[in-house]
Protein backbone atom coordinates (compact mmCIF):
# COMPACT_ATOMS: atom_id res chain seq x y z
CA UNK A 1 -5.99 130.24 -27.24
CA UNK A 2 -4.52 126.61 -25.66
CA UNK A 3 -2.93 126.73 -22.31
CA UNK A 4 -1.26 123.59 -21.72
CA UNK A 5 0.24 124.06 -18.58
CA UNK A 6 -2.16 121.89 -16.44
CA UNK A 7 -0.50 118.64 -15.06
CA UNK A 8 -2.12 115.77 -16.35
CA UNK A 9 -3.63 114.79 -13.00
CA UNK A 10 -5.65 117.67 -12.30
CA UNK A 11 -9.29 117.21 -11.72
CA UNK A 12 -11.65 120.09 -13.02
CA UNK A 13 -14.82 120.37 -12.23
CA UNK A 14 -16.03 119.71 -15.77
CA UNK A 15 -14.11 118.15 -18.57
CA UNK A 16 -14.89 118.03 -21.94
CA UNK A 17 -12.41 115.78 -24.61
CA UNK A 18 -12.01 114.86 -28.03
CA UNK A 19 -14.22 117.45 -29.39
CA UNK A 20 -13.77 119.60 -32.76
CA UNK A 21 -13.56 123.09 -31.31
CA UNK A 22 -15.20 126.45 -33.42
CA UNK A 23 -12.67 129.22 -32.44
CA UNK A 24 -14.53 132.29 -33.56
CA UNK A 25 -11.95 134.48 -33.08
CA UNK A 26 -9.31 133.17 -35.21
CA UNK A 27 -11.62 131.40 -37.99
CA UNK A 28 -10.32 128.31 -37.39
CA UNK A 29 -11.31 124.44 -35.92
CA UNK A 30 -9.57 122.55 -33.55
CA UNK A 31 -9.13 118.92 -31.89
CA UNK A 32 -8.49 120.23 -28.39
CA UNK A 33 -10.43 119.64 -24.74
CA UNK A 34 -11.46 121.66 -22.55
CA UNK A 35 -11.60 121.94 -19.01
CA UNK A 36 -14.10 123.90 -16.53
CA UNK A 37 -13.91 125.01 -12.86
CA UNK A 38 -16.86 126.81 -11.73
CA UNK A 39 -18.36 128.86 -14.38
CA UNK A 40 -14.87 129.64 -16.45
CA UNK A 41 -13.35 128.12 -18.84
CA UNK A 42 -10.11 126.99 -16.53
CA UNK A 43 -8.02 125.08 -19.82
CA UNK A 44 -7.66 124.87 -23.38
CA UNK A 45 -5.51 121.65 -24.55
CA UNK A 46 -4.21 119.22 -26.92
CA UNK A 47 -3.93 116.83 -23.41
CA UNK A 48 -6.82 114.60 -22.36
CA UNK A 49 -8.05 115.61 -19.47
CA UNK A 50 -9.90 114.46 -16.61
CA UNK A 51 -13.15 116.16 -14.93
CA UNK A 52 -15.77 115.13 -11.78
CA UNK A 53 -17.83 114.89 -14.99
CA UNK A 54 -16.39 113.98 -18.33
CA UNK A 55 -18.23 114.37 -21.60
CA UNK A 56 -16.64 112.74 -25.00
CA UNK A 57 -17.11 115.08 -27.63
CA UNK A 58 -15.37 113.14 -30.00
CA UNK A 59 -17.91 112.81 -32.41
CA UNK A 60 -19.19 116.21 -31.95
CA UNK A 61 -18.49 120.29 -32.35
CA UNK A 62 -17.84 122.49 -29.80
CA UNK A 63 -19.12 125.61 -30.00
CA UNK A 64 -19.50 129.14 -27.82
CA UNK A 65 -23.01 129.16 -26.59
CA UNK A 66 -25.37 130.99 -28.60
CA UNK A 67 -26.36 134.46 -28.80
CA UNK A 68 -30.06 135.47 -29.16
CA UNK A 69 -30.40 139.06 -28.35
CA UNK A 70 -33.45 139.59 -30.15
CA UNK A 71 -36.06 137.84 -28.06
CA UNK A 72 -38.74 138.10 -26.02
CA UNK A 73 -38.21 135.20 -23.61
CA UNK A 74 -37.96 137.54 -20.78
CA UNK A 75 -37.79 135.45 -18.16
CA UNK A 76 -40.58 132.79 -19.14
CA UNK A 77 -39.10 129.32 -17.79
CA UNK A 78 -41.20 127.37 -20.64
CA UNK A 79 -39.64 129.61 -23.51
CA UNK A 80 -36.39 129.63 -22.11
CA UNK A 81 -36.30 125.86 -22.06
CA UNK A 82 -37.29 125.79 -25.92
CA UNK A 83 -34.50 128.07 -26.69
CA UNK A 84 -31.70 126.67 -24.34
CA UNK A 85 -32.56 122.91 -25.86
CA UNK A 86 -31.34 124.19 -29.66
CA UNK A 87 -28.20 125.56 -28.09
CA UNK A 88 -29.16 129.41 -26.76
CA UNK A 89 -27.35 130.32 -23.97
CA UNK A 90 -28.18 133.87 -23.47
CA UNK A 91 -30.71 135.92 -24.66
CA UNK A 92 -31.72 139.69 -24.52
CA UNK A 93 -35.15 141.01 -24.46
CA UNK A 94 -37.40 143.74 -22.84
CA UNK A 95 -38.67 144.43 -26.66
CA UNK A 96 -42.36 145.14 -25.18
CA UNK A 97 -42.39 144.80 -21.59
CA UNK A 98 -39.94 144.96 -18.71
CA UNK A 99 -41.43 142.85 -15.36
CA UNK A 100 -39.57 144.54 -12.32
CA UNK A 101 -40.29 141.21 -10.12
CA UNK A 102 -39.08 138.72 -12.99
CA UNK A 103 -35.59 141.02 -13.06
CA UNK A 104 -35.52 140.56 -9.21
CA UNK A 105 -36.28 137.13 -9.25
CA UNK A 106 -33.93 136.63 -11.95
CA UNK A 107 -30.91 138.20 -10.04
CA UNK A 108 -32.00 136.34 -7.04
CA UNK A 109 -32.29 132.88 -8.05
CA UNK A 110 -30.82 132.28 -11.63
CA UNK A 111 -32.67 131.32 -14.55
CA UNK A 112 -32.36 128.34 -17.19
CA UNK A 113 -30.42 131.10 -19.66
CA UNK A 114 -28.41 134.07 -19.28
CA UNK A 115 -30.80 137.14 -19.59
CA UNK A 116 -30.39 140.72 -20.31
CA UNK A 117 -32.65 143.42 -21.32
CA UNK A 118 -33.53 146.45 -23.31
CA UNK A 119 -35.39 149.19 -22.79
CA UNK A 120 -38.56 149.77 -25.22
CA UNK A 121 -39.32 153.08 -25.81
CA UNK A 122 -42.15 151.88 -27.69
CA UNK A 123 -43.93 150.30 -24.66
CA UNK A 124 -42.51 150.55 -21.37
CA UNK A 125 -41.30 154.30 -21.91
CA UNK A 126 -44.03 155.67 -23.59
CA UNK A 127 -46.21 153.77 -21.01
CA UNK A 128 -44.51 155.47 -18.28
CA UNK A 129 -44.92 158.47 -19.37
CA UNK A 130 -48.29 157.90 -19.56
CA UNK A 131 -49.41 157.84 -23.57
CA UNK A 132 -51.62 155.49 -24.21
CA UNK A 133 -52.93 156.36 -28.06
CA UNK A 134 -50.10 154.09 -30.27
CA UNK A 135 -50.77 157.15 -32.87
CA UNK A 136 -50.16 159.66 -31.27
CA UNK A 137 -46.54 161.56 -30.84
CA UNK A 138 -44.84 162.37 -28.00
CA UNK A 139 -44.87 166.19 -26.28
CA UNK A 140 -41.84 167.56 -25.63
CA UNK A 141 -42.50 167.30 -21.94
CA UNK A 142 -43.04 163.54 -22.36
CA UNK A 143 -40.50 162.89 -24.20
CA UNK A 144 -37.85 164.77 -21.46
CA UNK A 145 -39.54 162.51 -19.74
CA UNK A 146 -38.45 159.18 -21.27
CA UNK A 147 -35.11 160.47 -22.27
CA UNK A 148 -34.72 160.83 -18.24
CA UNK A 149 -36.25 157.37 -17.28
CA UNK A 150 -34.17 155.78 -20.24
CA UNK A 151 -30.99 157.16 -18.64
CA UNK A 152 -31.98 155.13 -15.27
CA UNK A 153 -32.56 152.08 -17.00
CA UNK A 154 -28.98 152.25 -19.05
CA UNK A 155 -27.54 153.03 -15.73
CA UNK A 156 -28.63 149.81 -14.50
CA UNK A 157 -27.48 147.86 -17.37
CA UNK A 158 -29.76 147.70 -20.48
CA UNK A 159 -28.13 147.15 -22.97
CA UNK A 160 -29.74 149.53 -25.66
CA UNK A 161 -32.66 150.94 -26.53
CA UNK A 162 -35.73 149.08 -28.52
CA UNK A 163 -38.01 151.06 -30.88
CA UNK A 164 -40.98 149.35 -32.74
CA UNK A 165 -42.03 151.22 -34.99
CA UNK A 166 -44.46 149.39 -36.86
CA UNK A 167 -46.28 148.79 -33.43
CA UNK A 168 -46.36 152.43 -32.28
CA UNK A 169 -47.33 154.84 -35.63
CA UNK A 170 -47.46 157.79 -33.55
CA UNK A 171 -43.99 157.66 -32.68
CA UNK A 172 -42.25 161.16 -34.16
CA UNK A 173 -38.67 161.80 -35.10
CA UNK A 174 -37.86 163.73 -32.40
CA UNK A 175 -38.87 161.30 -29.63
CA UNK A 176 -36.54 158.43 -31.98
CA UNK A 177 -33.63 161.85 -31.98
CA UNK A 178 -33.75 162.45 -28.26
CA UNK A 179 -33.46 158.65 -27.06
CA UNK A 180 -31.29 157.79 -30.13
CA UNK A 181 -28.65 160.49 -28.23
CA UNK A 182 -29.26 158.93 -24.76
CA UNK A 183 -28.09 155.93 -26.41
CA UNK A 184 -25.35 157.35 -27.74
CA UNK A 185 -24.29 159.61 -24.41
CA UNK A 186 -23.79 155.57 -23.00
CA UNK A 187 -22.58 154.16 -25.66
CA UNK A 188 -25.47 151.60 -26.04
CA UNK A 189 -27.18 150.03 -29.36
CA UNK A 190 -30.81 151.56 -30.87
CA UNK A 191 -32.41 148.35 -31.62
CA UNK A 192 -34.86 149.33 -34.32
CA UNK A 193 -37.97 147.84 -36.04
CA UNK A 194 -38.56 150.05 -39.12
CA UNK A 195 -42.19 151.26 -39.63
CA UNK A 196 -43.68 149.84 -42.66
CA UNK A 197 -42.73 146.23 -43.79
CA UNK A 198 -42.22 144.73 -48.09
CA UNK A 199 -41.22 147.69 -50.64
CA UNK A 200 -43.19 150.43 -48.95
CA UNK A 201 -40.92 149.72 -46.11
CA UNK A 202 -38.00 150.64 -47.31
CA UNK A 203 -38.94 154.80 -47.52
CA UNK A 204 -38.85 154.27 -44.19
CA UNK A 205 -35.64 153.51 -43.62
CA UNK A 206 -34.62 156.73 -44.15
CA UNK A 207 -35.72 158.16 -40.68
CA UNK A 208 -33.71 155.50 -39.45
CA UNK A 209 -30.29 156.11 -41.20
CA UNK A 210 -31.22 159.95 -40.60
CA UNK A 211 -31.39 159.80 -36.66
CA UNK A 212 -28.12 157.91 -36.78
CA UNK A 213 -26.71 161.06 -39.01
CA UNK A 214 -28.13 162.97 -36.43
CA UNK A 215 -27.06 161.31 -33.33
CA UNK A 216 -24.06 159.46 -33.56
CA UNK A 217 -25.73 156.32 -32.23
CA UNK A 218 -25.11 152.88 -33.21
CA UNK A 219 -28.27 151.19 -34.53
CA UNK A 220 -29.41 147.28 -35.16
CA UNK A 221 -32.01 147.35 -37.65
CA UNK A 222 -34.03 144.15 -36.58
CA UNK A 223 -35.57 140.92 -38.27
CA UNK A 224 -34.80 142.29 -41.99
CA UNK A 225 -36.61 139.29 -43.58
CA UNK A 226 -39.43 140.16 -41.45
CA UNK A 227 -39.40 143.78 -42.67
CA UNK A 228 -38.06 144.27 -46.11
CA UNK A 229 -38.01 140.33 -46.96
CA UNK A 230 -41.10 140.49 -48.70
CA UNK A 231 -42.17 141.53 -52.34
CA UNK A 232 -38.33 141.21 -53.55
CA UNK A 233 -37.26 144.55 -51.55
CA UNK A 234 -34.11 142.91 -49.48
CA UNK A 235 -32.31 143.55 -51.76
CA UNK A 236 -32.72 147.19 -52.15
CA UNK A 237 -32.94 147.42 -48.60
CA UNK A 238 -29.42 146.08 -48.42
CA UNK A 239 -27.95 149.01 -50.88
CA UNK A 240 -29.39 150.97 -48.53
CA UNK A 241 -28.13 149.79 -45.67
CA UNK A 242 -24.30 149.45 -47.24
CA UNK A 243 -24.76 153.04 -48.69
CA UNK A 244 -25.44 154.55 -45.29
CA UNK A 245 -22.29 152.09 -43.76
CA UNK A 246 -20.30 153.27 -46.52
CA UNK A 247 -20.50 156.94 -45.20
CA UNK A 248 -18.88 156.14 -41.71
CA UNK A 249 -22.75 155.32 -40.05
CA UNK A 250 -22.63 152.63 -37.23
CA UNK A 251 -25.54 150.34 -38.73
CA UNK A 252 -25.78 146.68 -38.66
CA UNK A 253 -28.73 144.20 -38.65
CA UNK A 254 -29.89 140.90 -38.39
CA UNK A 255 -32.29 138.41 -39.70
CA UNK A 256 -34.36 135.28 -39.11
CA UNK A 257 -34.51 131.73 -40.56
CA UNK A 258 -38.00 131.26 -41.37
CA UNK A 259 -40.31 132.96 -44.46
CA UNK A 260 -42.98 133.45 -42.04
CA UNK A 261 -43.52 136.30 -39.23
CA UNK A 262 -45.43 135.90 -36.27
CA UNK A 263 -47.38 138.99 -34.66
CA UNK A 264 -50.67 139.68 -32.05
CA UNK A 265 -53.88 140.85 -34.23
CA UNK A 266 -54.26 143.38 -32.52
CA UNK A 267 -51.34 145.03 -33.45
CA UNK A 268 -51.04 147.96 -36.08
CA UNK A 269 -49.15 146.30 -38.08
CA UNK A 270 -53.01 144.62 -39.05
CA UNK A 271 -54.21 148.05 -39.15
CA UNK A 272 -56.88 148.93 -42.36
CA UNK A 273 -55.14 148.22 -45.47
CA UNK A 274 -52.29 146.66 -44.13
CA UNK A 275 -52.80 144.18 -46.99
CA UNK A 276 -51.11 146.90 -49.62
CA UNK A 277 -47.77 145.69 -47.63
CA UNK A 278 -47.56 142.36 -48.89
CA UNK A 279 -48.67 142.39 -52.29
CA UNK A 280 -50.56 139.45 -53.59
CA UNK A 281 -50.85 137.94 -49.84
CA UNK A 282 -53.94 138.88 -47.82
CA UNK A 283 -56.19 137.29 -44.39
CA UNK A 284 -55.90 134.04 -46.13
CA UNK A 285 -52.47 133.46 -44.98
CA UNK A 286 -52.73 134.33 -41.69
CA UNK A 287 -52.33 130.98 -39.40
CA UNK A 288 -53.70 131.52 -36.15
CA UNK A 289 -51.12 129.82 -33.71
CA UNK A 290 -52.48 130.57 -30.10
CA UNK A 291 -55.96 130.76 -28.34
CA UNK A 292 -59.31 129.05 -29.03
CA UNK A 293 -59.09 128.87 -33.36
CA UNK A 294 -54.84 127.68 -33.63
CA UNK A 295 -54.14 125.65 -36.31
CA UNK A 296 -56.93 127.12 -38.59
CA UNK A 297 -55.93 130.19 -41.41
CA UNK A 298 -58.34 133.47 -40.83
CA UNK A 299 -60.99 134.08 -43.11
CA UNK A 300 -62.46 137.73 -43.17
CA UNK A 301 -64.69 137.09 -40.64
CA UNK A 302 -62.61 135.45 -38.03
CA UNK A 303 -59.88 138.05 -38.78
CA UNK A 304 -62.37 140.94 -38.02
CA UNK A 305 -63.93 139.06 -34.86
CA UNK A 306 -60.15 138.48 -33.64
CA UNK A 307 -59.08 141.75 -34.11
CA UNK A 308 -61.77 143.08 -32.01
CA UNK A 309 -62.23 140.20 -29.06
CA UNK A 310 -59.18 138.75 -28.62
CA UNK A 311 -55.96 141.28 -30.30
CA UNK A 312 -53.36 138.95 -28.26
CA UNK A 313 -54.46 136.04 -30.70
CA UNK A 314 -51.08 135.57 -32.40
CA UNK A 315 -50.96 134.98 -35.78
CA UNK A 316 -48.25 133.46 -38.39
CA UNK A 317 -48.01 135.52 -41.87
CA UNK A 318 -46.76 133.41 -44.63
CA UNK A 319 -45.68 136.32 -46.60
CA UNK A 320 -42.06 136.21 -46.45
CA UNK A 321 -39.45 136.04 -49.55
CA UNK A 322 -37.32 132.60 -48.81
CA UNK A 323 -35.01 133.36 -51.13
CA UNK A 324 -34.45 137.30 -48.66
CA UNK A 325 -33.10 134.71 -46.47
CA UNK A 326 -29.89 134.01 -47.68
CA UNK A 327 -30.27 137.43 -49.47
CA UNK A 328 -29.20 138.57 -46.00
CA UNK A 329 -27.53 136.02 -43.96
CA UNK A 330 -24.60 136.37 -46.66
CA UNK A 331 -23.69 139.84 -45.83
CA UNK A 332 -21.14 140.28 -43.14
CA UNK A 333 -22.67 143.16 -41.41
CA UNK A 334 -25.97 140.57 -41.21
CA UNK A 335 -26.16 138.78 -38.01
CA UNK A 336 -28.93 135.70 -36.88
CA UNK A 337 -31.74 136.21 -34.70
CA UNK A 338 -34.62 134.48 -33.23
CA UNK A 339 -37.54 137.19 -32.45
CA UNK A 340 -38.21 133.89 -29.92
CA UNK A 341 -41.24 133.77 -28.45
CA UNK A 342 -43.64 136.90 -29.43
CA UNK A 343 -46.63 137.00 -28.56
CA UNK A 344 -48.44 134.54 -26.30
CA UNK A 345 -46.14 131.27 -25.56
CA UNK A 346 -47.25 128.39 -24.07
CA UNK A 347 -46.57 124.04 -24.94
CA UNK A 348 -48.16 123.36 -28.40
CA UNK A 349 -48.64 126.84 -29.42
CA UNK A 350 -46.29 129.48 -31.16
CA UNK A 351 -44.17 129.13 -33.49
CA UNK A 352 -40.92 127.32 -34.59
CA UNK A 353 -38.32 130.49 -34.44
CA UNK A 354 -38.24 129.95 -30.12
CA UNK A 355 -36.83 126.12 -31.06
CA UNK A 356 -35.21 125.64 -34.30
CA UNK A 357 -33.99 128.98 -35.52
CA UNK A 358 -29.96 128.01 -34.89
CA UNK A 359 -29.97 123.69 -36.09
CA UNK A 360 -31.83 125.62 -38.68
CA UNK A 361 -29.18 127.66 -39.35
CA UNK A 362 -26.69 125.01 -39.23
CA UNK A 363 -28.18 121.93 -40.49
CA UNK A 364 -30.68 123.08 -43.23
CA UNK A 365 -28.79 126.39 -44.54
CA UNK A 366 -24.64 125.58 -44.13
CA UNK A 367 -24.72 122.14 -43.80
CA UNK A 368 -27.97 120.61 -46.61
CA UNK A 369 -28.35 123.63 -48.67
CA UNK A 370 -24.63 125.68 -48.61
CA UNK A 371 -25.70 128.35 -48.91
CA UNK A 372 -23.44 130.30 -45.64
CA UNK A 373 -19.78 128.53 -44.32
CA UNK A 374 -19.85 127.43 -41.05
CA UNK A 375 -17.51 129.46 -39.49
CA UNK A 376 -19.57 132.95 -40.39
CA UNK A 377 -22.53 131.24 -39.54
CA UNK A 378 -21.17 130.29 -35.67
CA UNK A 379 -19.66 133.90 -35.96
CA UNK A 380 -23.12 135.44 -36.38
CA UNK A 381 -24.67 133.77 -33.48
CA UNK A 382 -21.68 134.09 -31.29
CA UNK A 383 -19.12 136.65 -30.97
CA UNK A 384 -20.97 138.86 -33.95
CA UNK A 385 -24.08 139.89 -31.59
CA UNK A 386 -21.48 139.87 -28.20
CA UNK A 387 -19.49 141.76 -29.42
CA UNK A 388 -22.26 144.54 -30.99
CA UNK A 389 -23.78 144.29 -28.01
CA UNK A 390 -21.29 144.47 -25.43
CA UNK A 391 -21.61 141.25 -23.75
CA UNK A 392 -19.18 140.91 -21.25
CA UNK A 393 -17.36 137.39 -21.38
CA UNK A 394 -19.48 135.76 -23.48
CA UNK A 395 -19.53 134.48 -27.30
CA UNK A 396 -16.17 132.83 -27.56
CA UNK A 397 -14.39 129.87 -25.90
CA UNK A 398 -11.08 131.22 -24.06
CA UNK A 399 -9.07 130.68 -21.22
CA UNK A 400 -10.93 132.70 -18.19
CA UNK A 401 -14.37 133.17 -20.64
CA UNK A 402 -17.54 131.89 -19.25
CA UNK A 403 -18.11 128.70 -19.62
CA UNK A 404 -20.97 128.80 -22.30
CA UNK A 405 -21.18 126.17 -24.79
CA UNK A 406 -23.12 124.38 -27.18
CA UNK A 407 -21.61 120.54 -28.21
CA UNK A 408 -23.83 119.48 -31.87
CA UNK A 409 -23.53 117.23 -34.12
CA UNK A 410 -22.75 118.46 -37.72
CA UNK A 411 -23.90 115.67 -39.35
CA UNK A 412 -27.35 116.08 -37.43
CA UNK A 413 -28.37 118.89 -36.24
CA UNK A 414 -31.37 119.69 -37.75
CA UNK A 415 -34.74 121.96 -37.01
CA UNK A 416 -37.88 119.56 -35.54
CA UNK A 417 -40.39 122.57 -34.73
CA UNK A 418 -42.74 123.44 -37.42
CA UNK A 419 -45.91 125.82 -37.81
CA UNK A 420 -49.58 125.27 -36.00
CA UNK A 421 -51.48 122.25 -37.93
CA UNK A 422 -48.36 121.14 -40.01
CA UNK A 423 -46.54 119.84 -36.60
CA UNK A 424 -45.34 120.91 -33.39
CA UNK A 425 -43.86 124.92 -32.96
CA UNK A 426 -42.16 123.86 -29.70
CA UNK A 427 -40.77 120.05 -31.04
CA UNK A 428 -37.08 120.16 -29.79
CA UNK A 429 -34.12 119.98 -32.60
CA UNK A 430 -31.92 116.93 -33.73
CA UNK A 431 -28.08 117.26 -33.04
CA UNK A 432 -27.10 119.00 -29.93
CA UNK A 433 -26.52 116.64 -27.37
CA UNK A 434 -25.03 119.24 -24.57
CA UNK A 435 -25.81 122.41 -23.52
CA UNK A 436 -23.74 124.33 -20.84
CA UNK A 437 -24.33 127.54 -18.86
CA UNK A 438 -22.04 129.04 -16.59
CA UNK A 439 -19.88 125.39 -16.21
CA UNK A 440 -23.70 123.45 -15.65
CA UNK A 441 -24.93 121.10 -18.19
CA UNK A 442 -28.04 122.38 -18.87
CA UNK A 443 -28.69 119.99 -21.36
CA UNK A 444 -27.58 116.76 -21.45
CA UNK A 445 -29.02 113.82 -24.19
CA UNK A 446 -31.22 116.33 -25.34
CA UNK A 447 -32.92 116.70 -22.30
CA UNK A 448 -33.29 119.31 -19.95
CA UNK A 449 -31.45 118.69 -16.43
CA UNK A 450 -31.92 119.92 -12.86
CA UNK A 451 -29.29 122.66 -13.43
CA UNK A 452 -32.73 125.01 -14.46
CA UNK A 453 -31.13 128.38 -12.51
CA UNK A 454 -27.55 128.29 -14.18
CA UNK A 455 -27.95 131.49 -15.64
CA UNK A 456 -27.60 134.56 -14.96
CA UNK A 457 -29.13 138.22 -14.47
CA UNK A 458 -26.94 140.22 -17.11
CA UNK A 459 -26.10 143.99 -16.70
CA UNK A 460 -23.90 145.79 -19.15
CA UNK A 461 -21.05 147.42 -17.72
C-alpha cells in the first residue's frame, strides 16, 4: 500500500498528514499521509509531506469515500449536498426515473458527487414500452421490448438493473427472467425490491432466489430492514438468503440504519389492506414528511384524502424492527445503504437516511452501542458495494486510486438529522470535518465549498 519513494521536497497538489488511515483491503489502520495530484491518490507514506493545501488529520480517520449505491439522489444538487456533508462520495441511482438532460448535464459539467445509474425496469422500462397499469404484466412483445432497450442502457454504462416490486404488482416472472438474463449476458447486478414487506414478505422471496436459479444473474436484494425488518421476519429472511448462497447463488443485500421507511402514498405499497403487512401498526404511524400536512401523523381521513389528491405526499412508517438492524448489518454478505432521498426532497422536508445514515453507522452503532467493528463497518460502505458493483477505482485508498475520501472524527461523529416534528431530516452530522472528491475538498469544517462540480458522470466499463 505505502510508496515512499517521493523526495521530501515535493509539492502535491493536496496533502493530507498525521491521519489514522482505514485500509479496507488489508483490515488494518495506519499512521501514514497521503498525498494528491489531480484526482489520484499520487503517495502513500510514513514521511510528512507537503501540499499547495495541507490538512492535519492528526486527530482524525481517514477513510475511502463512501459508497451509496442505493439512492435516489439522481442528480438533485440539494440532496447531493446532504449526502456528500456525512461523507458520501458517490452514489448510484436511476431506481424510478432516469432524466436524459440531468445525465448530459452531469457529464458536461460535474456534479457535487460521483453519480452512476441503474436502469428500472419497474419505471423507466415498462414506461417505455408503454404500460401504464402498475398491475398489469408484461406481453411478450413488451417485454422483447425492454429486454432490447435494457441492453442499450447497459451498453452505456448502467450498472445493473432495478426492479421494485412492491411498487409495480403486475410485474410477472417472466418479464423479472428475461431482464434478469440481460443482466447476466453483461455481467451486471439485479437490484431487487421484493414484493410484499414483514412475514408475508418473505414467500416472496422465492421468485427472487428462483430467477437467479434460472438465470445465472447476480442479485442485491435491497433495504432488508425495510422489507423483512418488520414483525420479527429478518431473521428468517436471513436463512433464506444463506440457504440460497449456500447452493452456489450470487445473492447479497444490504440494509438501512433507521426503524422507519419512507414511501409516496400513492404508492401500492398503501394499496387496500396493506395494513395486514405490519401487524399491530396501522395509518396512525404514518408521519407525513413533505407537502402541505408534514410534521402531522395521518388519521383515516387525511390518509384517504392523500392517497387520492396528492399520492407524491411522502410519508414515514414507523413500523420497522430496531433490533432487524443489527440482525443484518452483522452478516458479512450484508452491506449499508441509504435509500437517500425518495420521494419528494427539498430543505426541511424528508427524512434523516439522505444525512445521517453513515455517522449513524459509525458513531451510534460501532462506536456508542458495539454492536458492528469498525473495520466491517467502513468495509460495507466502501470497497463491499465497489466492489459488487463494479466501481472502477473507487472504495479504497491506494497508490493511483481516485482520490475519494472521507476524514471523521471517531470520537464524534454522530447522526444530527431526525424525523418531521421531532427535528430537522436534513440537519448535517457531527464528526467529519473533510470531504474529498476527485482530489477537491468538497467539504471542509463541515461546510460545503465552491468545489460543487468535483464529481463525476460514472459509466461502468
Amino acid at each position: 500500500m505505502k510508496n515512499e519513494s517521493a523526495e521530501n521536497d515535493q509539492l502535491f497538489d493536496l496533502a493530507i498528514n498525521g491521519g489514522d488511515l482505514i485500509d479496507v483491503k488489508n483490515e488494518v489502520i495506519h499512521k501514514l499521509n497521503i498525498g494528491i495530484n489531480k484526482d489520484k491518490i499520487a503517495i502513500i507514506t510514513s514521511q510528512k509531506i507537503i501540499g499547495k493545501k495541507t490538512i492535519d488529520a492528526s486527530k482524525l480517520m481517514i477513510s475511502p469515500g463512501f459508497i451509496d449505491f442505493n439512492s435516489h439522489v439522481d442528480g438533485n444538487p440539494y440532496s447531493a449536498m446532504c449526502l456528500v456533508r456525512q461523507g458520501g462520495t458517490t452514489t448510484l441511482g436511476g431506481l424510478r426515473h432516469i432524466n436524459g438532460q440531468v445525465i448530459k448535464k452531469i457529464e458536461e459539467e460535474g456534479f457535487i458527487v460521483n453519480q452512476g445509474f441503474f436502469i428500472s425496469h419497474s419505471f423507466t422500462l415498462r414506461n417505455a414500452a408503454g404500460i401504464e397499469d402498475r398491475y398489469k404484466p408484461a406481453t411478450r412483445n413488451e417485454i422483447k421490448f425492454m429486454c432490447n432497450l435494457a441492453e442499450r442502457f447497459l451498453e452505456h454504462g448502467a450498472y445493473g438493473i432495478y426492479f421494485g416490486l412492491e411498487f409495480v404488482p403486475g410485474t410477472s416472472l417472466d418479464e423479472m427472467l428475461a431482464l434478469a438474463k440481460v443482466a447476466q449476458k453483461y455481467k451486471r447486478v439485479l437490484s431487487v425490491h421484493i414484493r410484499k414487506d414483514g412475514p408475508e414478505g418473505l414467500e416472496y422471496m422465492d421468485e427472487v432466489i428462483h430467477t437467479a436459479e434460472l438465470s445465472g444473474a447476480s442479485i442485491q436484494m435491497i433495504q432488508l430492514v425495510y422489507n423483512i425488518g418488520i414483525g420479527g421476519a429478518m431473521e428468517r429472511g436471513l436463512k433464506i438468503i444463506e440457504e440460497a448462497r449456500t447452493r452456489g447463488l450470487d445473492i447479497t443485500a444490504d440494509s438501512g440504519v433507521y426503524d422507519a421507511f419512507s414511501a409516496c402514498i400513492g404508492t401500492s405499497i398503501f394499496d387496500p389492506g396493506w395494513e395486514k403487512e405490519y401487524g399491530k401498526y396501522g395509518v396512525n404511524d404514518l408521519l407525513i414528511s413533505s407537502g402541505l400536512y408534514m410534521g402531522q401523523y395521518c388519521t383515516p381521513e387525511l390518509f384517504d384524502r392523500l392517497r387520492r389528491d396528492f399520492p407524491g405526499t411522502l410519508v414515514t412508517a414507523f413500523v420497522c424492527d430496531s433490533d432487524a438492524i443489527v440482525t443484518a448489518m452483522k452478516k458479512p454478505y450484508v452491506f449499508i445503504s441509504t435509500n437517500a432521498a425518495d420521494g419528494p426532497h427539498y430543505p426541511g422536508m424528508g427524512a434523516p437516511e439522505v444525512s445521517g445514515t453513515y455517522p449513524k453507522l459509525i458513531g451510534y452503532y460501532v462506536r456508542q452501542k458495539k454492536r458492528i467493528g469498525l473495520m466491517d463497518a467502513i468495509r460495507k460502505i466502501t470497497i463491499l458495494p465497489a466492489e459488487r458493483f463494479g466501481i472502477k477505482n473507487k472504495g479504497a485508498i491506494e497508490v493511483g486510486m481516485d482520490a475519494d475520501i472521507v476524514l471523521f472524527d471517531y470520537k464524534n461523529i454522530i447522526d444530527c438529522a431526525t424525523y418531521m416534528g421531532q427535528g430537522k431530516p436534513d440537519a448535517p452530522p457531527k464528526g467529519i470535518p473533510y470531504v474529498i472528491v476527485n482530489g477537491q475538498i468538497v467539504v471542509e469544517k463541515g461546510v460545503i465549498t465552491k468545489n460543487i462540480f468535483a464529481g463525476r458522470l460514472l459509466r461502468k466499463e
